[in-house]
N, C-alpha and C. Protein backbone atom coordinates (compact mmCIF):
# COMPACT_ATOMS: atom_id res chain seq x y z
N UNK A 1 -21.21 15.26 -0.57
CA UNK A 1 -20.16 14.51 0.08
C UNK A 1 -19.02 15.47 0.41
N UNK A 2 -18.75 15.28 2.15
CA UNK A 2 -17.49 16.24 2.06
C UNK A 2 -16.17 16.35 1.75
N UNK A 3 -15.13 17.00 1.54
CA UNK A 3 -13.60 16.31 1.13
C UNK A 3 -13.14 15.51 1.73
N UNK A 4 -13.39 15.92 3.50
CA UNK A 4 -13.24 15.04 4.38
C UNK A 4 -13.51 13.26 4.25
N UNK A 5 -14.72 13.21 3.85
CA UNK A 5 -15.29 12.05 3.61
C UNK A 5 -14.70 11.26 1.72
N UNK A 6 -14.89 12.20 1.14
CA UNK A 6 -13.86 12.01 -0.04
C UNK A 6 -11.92 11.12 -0.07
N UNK A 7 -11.54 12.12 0.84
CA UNK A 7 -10.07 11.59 1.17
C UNK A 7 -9.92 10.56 1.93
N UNK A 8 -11.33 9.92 2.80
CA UNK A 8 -10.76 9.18 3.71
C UNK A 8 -11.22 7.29 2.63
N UNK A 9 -12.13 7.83 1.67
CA UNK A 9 -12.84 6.62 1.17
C UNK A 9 -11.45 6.36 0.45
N UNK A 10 -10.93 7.75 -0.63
CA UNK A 10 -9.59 6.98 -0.95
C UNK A 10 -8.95 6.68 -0.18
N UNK A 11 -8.46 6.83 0.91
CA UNK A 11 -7.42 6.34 1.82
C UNK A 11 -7.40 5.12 2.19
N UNK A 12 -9.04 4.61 2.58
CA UNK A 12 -9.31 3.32 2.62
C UNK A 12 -9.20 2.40 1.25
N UNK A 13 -9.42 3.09 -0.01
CA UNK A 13 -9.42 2.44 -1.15
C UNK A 13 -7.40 2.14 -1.39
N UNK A 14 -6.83 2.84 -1.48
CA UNK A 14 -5.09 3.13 -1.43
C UNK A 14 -4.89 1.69 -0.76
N UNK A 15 -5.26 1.70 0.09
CA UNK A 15 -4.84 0.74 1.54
C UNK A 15 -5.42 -0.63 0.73
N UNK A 16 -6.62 -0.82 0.56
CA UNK A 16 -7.30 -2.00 -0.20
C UNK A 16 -6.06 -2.68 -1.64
N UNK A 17 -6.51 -1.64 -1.99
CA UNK A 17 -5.14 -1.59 -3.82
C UNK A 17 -3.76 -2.10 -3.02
N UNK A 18 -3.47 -1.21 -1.98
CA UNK A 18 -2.03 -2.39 -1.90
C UNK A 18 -1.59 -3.55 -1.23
N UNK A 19 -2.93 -3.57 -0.52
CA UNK A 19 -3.23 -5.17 -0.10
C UNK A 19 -3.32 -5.87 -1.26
N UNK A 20 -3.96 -5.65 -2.46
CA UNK A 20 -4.57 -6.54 -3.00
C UNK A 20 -3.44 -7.03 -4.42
N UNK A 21 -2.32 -6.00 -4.44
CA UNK A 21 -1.06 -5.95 -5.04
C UNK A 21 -0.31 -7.21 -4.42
N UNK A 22 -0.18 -7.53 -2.62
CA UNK A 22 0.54 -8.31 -2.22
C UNK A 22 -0.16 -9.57 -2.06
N UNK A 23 -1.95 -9.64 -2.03
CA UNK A 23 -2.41 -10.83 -2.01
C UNK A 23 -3.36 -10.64 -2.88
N UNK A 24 -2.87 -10.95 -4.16
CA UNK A 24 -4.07 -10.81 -5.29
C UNK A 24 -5.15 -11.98 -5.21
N UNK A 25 -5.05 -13.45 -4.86
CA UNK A 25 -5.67 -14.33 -4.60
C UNK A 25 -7.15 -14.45 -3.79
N UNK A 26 -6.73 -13.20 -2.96
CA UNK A 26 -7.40 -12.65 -2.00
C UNK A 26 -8.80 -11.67 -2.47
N UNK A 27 -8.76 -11.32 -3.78
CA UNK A 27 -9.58 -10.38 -4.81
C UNK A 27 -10.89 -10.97 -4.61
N UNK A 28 -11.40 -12.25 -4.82
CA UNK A 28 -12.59 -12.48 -5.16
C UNK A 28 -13.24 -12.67 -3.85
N UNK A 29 -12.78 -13.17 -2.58
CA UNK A 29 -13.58 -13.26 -1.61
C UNK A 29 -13.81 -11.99 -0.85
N UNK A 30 -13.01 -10.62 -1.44
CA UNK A 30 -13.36 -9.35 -0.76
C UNK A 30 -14.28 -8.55 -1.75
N UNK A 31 -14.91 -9.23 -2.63
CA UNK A 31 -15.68 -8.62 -3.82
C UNK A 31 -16.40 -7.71 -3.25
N UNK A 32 -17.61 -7.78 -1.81
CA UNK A 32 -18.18 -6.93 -1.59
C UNK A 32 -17.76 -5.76 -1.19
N UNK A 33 -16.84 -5.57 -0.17
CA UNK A 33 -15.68 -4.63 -0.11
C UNK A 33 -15.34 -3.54 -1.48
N UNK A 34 -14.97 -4.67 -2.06
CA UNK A 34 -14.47 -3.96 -3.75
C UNK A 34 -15.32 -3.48 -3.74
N UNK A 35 -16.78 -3.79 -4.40
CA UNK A 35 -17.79 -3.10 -4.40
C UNK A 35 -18.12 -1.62 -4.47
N UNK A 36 -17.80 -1.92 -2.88
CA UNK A 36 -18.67 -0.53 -2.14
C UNK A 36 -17.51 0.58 -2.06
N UNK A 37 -16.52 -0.32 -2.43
CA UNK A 37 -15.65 1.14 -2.48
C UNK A 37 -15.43 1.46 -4.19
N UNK A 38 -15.77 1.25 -5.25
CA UNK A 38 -16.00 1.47 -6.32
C UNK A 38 -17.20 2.09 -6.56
N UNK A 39 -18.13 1.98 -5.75
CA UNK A 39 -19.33 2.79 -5.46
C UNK A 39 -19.38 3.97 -5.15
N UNK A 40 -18.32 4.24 -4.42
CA UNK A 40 -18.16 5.59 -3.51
C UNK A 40 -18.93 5.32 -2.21
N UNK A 41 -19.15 4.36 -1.68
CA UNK A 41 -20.17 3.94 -0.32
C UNK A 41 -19.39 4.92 1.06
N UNK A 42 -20.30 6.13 0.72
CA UNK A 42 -19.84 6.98 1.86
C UNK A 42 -20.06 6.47 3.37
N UNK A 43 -20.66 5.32 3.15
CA UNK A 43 -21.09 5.23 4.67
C UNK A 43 -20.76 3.64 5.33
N UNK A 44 -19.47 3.49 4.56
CA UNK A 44 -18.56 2.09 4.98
C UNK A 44 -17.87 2.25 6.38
N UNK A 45 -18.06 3.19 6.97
CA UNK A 45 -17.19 2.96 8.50
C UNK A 45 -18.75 3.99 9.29
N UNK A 46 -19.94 3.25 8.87
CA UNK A 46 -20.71 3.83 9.86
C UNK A 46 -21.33 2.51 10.17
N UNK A 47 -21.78 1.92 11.04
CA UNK A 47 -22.38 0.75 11.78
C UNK A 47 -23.50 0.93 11.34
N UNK A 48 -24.18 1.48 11.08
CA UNK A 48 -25.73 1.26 10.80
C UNK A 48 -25.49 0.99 9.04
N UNK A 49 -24.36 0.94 8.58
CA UNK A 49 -24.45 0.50 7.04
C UNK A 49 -24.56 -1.66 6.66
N UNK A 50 -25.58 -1.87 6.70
CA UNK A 50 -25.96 -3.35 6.74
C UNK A 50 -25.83 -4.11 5.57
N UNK A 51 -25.14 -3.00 4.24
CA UNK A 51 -24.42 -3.92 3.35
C UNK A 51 -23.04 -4.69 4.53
N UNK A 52 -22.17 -3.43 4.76
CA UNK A 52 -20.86 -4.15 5.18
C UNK A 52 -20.02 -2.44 5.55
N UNK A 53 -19.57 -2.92 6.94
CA UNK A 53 -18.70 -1.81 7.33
C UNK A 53 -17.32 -2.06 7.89
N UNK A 54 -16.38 -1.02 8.16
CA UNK A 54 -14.98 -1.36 8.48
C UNK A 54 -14.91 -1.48 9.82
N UNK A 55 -14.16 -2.65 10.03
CA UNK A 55 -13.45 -2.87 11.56
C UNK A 55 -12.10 -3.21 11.40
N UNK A 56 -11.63 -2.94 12.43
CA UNK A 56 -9.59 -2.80 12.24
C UNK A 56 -9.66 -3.92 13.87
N UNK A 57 -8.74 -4.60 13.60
CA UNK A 57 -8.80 -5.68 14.18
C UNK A 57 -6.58 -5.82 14.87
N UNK A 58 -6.21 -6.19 15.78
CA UNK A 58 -5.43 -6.95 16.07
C UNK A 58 -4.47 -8.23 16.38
N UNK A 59 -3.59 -8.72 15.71
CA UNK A 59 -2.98 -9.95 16.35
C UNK A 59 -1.70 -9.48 16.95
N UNK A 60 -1.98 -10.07 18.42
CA UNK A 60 -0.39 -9.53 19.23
C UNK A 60 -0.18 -10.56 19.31
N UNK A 61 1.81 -11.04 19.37
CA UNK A 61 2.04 -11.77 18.93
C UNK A 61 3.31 -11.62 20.25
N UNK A 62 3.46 -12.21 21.54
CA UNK A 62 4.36 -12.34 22.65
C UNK A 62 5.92 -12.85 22.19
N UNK A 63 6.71 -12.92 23.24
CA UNK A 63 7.99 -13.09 23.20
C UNK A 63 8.44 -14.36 22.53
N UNK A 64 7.42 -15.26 22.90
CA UNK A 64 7.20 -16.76 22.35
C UNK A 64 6.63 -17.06 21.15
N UNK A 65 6.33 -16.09 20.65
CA UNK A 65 5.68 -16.83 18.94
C UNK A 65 4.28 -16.95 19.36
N UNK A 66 3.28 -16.45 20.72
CA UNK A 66 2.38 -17.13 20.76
C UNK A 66 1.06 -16.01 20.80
N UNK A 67 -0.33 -16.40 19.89
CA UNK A 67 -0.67 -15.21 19.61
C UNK A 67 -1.85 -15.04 20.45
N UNK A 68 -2.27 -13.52 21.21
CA UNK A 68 -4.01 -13.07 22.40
C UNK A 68 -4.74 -13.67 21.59
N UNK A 69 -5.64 -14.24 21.62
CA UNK A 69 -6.93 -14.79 21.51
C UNK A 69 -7.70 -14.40 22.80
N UNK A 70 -9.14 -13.34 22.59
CA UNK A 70 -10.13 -13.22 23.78
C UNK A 70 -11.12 -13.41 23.13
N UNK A 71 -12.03 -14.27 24.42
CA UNK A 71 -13.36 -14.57 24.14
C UNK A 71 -14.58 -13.32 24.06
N UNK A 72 -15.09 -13.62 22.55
CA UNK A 72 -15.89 -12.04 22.56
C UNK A 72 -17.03 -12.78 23.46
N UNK A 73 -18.14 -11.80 24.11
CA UNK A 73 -19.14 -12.31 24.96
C UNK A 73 -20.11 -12.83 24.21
N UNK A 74 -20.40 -11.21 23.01
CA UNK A 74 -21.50 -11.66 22.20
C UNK A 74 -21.34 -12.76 20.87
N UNK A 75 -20.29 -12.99 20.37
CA UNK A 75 -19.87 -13.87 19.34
C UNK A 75 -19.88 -15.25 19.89
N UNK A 76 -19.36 -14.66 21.20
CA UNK A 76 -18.83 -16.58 21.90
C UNK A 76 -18.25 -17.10 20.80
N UNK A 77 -17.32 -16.38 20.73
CA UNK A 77 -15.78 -16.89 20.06
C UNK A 77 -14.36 -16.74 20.04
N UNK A 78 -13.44 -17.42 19.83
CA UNK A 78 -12.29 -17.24 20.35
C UNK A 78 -11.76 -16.33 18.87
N UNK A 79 -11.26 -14.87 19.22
CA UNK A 79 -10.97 -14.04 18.30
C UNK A 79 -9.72 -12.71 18.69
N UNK A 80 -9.48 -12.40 18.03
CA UNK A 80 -8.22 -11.32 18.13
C UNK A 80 -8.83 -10.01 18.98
N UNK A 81 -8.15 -9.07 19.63
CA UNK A 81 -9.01 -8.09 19.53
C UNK A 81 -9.41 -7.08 18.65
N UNK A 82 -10.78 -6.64 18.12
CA UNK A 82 -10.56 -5.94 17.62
C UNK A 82 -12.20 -5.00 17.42
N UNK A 83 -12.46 -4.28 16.82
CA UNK A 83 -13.64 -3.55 16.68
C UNK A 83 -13.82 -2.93 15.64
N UNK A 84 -15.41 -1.62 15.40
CA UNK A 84 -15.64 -0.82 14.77
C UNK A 84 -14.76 0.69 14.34
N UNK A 85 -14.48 0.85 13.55
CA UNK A 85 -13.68 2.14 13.43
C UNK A 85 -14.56 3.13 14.04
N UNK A 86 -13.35 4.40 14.57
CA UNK A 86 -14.58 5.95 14.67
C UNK A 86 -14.59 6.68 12.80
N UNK A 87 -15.59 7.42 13.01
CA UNK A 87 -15.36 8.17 11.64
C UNK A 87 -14.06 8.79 11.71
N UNK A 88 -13.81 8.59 10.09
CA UNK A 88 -12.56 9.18 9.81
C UNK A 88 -11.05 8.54 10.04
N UNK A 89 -11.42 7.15 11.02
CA UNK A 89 -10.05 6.60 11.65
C UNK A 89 -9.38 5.54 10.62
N UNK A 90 -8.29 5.85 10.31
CA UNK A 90 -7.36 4.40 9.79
C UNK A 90 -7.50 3.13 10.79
N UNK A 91 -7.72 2.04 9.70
CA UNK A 91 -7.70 1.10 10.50
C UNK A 91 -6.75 0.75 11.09
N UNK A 92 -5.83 0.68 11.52
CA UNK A 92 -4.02 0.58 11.98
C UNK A 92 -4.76 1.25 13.35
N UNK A 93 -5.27 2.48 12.93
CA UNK A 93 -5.16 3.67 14.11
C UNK A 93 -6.59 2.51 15.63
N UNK A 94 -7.27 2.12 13.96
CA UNK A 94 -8.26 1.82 14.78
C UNK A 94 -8.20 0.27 15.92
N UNK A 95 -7.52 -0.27 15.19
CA UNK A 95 -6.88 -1.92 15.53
C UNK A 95 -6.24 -1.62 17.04
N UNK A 96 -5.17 -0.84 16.74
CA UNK A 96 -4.77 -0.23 18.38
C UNK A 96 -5.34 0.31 19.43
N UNK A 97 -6.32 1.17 18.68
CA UNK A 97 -7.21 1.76 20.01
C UNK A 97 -8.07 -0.04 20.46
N UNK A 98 -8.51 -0.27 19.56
CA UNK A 98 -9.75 -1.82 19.99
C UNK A 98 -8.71 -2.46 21.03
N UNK A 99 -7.44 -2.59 20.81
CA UNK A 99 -7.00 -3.43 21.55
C UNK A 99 -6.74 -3.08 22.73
N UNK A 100 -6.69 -2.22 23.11
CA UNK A 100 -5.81 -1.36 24.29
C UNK A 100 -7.20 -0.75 25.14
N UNK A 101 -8.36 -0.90 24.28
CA UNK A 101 -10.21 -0.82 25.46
C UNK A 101 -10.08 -1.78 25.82
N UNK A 102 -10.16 -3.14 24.99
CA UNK A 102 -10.55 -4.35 25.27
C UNK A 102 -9.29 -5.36 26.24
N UNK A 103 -8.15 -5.13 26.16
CA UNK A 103 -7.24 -5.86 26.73
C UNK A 103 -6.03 -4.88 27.58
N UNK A 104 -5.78 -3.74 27.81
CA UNK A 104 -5.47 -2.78 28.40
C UNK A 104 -4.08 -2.41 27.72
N UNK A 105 -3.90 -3.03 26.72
CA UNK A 105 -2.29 -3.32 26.44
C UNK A 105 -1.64 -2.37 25.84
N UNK A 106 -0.76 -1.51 26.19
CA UNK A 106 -0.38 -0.26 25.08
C UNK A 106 0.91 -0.24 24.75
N UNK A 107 1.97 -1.44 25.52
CA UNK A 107 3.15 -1.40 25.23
C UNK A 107 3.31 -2.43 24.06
N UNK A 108 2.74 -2.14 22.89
CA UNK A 108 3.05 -3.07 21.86
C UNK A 108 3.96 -2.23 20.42
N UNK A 109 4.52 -2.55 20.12
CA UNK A 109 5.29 -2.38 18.76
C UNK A 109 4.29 -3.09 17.38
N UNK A 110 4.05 -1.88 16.12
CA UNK A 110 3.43 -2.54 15.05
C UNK A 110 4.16 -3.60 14.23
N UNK A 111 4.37 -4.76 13.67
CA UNK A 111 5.18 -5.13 13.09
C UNK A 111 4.64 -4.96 11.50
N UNK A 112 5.72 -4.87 10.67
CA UNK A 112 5.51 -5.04 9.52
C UNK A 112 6.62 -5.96 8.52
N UNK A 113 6.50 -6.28 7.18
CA UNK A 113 7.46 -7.43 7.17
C UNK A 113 8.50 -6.65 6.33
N UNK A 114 9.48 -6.94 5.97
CA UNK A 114 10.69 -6.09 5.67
C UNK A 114 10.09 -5.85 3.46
N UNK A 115 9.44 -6.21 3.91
CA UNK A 115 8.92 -6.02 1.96
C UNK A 115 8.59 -4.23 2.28
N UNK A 116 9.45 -3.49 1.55
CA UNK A 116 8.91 -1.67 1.64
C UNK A 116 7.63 -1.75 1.21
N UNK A 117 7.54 -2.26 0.29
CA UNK A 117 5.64 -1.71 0.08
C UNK A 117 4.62 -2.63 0.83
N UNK A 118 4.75 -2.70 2.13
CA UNK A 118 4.43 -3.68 3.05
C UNK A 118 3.51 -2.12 3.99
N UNK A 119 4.60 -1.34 4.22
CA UNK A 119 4.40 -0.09 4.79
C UNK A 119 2.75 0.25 5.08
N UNK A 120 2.34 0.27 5.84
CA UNK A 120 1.25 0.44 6.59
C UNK A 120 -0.25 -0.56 6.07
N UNK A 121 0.60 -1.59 5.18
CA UNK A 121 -0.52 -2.59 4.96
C UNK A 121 -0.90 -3.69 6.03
N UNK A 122 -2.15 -4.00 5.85
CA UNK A 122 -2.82 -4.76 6.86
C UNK A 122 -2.19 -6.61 6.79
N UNK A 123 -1.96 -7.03 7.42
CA UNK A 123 -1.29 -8.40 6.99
C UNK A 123 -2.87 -9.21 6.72
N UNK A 124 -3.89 -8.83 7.10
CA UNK A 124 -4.99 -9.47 6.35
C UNK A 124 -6.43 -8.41 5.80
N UNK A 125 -6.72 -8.80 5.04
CA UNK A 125 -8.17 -8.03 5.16
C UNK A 125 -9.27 -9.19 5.03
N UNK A 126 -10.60 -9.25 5.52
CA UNK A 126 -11.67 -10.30 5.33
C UNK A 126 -12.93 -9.75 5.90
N UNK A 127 -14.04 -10.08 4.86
CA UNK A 127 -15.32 -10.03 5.23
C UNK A 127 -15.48 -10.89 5.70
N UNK A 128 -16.27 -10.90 6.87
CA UNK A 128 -16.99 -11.72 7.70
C UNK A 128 -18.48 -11.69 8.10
N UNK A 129 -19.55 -12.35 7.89
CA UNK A 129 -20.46 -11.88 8.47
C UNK A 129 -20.83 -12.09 9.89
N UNK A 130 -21.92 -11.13 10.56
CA UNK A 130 -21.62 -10.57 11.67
C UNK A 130 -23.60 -11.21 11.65
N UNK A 131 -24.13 -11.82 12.37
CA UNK A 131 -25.52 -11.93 12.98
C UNK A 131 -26.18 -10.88 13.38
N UNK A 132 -27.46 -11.38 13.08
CA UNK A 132 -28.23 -9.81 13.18
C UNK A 132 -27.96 -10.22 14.94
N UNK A 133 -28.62 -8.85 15.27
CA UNK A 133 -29.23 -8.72 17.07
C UNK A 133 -29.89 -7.67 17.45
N UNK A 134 -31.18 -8.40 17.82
CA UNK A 134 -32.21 -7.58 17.79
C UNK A 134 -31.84 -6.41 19.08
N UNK A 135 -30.86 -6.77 20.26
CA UNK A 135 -30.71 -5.88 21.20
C UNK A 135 -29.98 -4.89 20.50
N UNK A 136 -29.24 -4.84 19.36
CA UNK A 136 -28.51 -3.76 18.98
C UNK A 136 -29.22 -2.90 17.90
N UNK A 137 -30.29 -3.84 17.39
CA UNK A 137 -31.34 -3.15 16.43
C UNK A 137 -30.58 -3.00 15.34
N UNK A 138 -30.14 -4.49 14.80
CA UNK A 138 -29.10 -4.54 13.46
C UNK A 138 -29.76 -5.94 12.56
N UNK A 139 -29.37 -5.58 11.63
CA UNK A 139 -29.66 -6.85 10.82
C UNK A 139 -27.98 -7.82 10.61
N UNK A 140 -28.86 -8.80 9.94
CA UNK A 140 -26.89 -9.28 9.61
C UNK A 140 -26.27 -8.41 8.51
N UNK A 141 -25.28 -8.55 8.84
CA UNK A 141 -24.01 -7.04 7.45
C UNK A 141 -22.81 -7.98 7.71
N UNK A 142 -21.61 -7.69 6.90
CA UNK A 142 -20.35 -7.84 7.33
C UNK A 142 -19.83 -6.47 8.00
N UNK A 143 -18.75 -7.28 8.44
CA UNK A 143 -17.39 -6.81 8.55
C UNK A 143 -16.55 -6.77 8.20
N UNK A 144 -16.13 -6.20 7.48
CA UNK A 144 -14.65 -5.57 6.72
C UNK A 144 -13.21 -5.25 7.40
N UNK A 145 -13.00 -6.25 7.78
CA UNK A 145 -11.84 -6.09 8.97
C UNK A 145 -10.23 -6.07 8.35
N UNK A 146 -9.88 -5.55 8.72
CA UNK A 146 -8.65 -4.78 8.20
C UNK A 146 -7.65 -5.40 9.62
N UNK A 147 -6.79 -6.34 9.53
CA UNK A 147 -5.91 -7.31 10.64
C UNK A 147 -4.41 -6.49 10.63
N UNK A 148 -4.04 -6.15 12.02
CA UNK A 148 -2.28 -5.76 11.77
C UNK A 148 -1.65 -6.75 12.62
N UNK A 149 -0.64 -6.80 12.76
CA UNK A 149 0.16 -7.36 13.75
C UNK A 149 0.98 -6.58 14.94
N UNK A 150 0.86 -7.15 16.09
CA UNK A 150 1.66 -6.26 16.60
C UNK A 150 1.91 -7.34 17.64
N UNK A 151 3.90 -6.54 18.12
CA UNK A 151 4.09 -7.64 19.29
C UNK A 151 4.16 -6.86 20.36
N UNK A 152 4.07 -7.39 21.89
CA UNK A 152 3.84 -7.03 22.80
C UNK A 152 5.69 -7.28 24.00
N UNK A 153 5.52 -6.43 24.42
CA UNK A 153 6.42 -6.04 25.59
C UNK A 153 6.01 -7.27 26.53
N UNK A 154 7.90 -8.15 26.71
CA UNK A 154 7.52 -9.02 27.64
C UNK A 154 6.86 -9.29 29.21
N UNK A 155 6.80 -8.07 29.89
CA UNK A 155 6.18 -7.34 30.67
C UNK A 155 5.19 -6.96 30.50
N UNK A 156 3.91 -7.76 29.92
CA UNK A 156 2.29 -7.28 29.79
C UNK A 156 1.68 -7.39 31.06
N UNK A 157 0.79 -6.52 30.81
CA UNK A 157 -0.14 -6.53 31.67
C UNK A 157 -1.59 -6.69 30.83
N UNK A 158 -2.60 -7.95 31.31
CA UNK A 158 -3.68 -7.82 30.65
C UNK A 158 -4.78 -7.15 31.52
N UNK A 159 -5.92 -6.33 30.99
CA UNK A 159 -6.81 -6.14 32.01
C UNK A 159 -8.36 -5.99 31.17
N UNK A 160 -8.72 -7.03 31.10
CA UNK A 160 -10.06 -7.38 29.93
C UNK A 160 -10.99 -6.27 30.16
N UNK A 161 -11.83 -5.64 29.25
CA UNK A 161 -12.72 -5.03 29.22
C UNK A 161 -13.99 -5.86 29.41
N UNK A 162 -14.66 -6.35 31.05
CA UNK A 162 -15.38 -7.08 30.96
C UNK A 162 -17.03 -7.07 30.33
N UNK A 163 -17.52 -5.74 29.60
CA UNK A 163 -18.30 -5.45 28.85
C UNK A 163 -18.62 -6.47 27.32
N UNK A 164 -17.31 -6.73 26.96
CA UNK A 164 -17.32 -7.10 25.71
C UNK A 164 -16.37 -8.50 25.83
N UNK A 165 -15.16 -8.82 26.72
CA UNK A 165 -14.87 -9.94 26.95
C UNK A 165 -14.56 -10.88 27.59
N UNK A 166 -14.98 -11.77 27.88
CA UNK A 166 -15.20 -12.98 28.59
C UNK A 166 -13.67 -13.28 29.55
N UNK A 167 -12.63 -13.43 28.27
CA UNK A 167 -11.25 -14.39 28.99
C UNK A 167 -10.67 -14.21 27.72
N UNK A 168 -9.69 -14.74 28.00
CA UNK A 168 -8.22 -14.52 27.36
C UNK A 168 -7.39 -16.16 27.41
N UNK A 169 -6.65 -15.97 25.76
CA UNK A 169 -5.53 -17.07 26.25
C UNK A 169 -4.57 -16.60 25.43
N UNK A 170 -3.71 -17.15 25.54
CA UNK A 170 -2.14 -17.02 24.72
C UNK A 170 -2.33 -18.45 23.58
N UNK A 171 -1.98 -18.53 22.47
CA UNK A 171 -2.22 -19.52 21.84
C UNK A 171 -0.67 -19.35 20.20
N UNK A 172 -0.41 -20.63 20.67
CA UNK A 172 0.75 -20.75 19.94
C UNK A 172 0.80 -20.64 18.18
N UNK A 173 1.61 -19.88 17.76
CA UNK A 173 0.98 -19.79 16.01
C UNK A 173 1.15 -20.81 15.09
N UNK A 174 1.37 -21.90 15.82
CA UNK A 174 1.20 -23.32 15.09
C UNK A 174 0.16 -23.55 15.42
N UNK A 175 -0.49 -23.44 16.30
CA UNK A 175 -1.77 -23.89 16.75
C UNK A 175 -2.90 -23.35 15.85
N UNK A 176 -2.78 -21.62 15.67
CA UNK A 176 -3.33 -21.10 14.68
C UNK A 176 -3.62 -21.48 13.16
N UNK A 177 -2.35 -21.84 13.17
CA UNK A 177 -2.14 -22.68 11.51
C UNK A 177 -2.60 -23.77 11.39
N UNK A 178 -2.87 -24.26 12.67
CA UNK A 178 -4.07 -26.09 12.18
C UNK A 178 -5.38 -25.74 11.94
N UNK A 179 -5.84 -24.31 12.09
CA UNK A 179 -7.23 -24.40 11.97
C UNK A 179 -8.10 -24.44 12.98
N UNK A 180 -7.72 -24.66 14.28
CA UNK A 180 -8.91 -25.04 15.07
C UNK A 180 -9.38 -23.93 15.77
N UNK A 181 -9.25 -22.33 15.17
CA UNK A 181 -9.82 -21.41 15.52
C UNK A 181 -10.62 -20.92 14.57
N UNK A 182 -10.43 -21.37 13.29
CA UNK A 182 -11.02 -20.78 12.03
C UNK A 182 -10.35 -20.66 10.76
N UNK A 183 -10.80 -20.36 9.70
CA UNK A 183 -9.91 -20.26 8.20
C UNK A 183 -9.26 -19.15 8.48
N UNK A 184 -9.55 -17.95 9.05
CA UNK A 184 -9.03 -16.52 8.88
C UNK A 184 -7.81 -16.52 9.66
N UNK A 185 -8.08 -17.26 11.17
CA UNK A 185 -6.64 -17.24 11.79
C UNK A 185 -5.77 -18.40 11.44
N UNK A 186 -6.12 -19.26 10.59
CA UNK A 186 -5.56 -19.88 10.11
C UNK A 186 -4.21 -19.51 8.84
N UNK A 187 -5.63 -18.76 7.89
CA UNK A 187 -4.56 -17.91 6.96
C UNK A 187 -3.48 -16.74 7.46
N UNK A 188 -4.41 -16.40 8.56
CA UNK A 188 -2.86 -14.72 9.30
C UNK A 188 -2.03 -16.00 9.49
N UNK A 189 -1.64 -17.25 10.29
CA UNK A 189 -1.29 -17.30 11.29
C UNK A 189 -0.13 -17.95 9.79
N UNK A 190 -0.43 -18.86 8.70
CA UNK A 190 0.56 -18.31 7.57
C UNK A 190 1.35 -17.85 6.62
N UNK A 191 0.46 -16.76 7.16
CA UNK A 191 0.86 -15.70 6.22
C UNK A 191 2.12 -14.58 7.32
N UNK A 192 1.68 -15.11 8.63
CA UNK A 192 3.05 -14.40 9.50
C UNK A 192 4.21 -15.48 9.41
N UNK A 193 3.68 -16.85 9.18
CA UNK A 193 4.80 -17.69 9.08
C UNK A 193 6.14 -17.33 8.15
N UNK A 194 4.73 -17.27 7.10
CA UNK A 194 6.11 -16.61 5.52
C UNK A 194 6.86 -15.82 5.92
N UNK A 195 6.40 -14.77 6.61
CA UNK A 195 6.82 -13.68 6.24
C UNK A 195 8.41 -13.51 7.67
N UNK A 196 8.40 -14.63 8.63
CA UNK A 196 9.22 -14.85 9.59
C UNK A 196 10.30 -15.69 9.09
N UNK A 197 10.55 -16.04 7.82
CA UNK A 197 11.25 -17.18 6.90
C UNK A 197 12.58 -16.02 6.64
């Protein structure tokens, strides 16, 4: 194993630990996660790993309180943008690049909440599982998605990556918080509430 690969598993582990400092509640449903990084699972940000690998994910959040939702093609679901890490990438690093292939957007600001040891933590982390597909020659695995926030310049411009997504909407973060997109954007959507109090 190289140092390279050494420093980055802690880096990802660091990042986990102080998520899990601000949402300890959060411990048992990321067990597999825990896991594999107590394992030393050198091969958590490679896609062909079908326990479970890292994706860094986005919520942009407009002038209005109201948060991107795009339709993935292959999920056919209404979801944030976001994707697979490259080797070696922070998820932060990686959340921004996904968003800015998939939705063109680069004038966004990261937000974080005024708590200091908040500092480059993810406002969510969650396994998800992901369906096999035989066109990609995968079985089912999770995803280990690592969520930031970021708001966007009232002057966007969207320009979808039509490879991977369908359409786009703007969707209000009350709307998020009823649930009718899912538990996960349910929980970001108050867990940004709190943190706007």
């Amino acid at each position: 194993m190289s140092t390279n690969t050494i420093d980055y598993l802690k880096q990802i582990s660091d990042l986990f630990q102080s998520y899990l400092r601000l949402y300890p509640e959060d411990a048992d449903r990321l067990s597999v996660l825990s896991g594999q990084l107590q394992s030393g699972d050198t091969t958590l940000n490679d896609r062909k790993n079908m326990i479970g690998h890292l994706t860094g994910s986005a919520l942009v959040l407009n002038e209005k309180n109201e948060c991107l939702l795009i339709r993935h093609r292959f999920l056919q679901r209404w979801l944030q943008p976001g994707g697979h890490l490259d080797a070696g990438e922070s998820p932060a690093a990686g959340a921004l690049r996904e968003l800015k292939e998939e939705t063109n957007l680069s004038a966004v600001v990261q937000i974080y909440s005024s708590q200091a040891d908040r500092h480059n933590c993810p406002i969510d982390i969650d396994s998800h599982a992901i369906p096999a597909s035989a066109a990609k020659n995968e079985g089912e695995h999770l995803h280990h998605d690592f969520q930031y926030v970021f708001r966007v310049e009232a002057d966007h411009n969207l320009a979808l990556d039509q490879g991977e997504v369908s359409d786009f909407k703007w969707v209000p973060l009350q709307e998020l918080a009823g649930g009718d997109y899912g538990r996960r954007l349910a929980r970001v959507a108050a867990k940004i509430q709190v943190l706007n109090k």
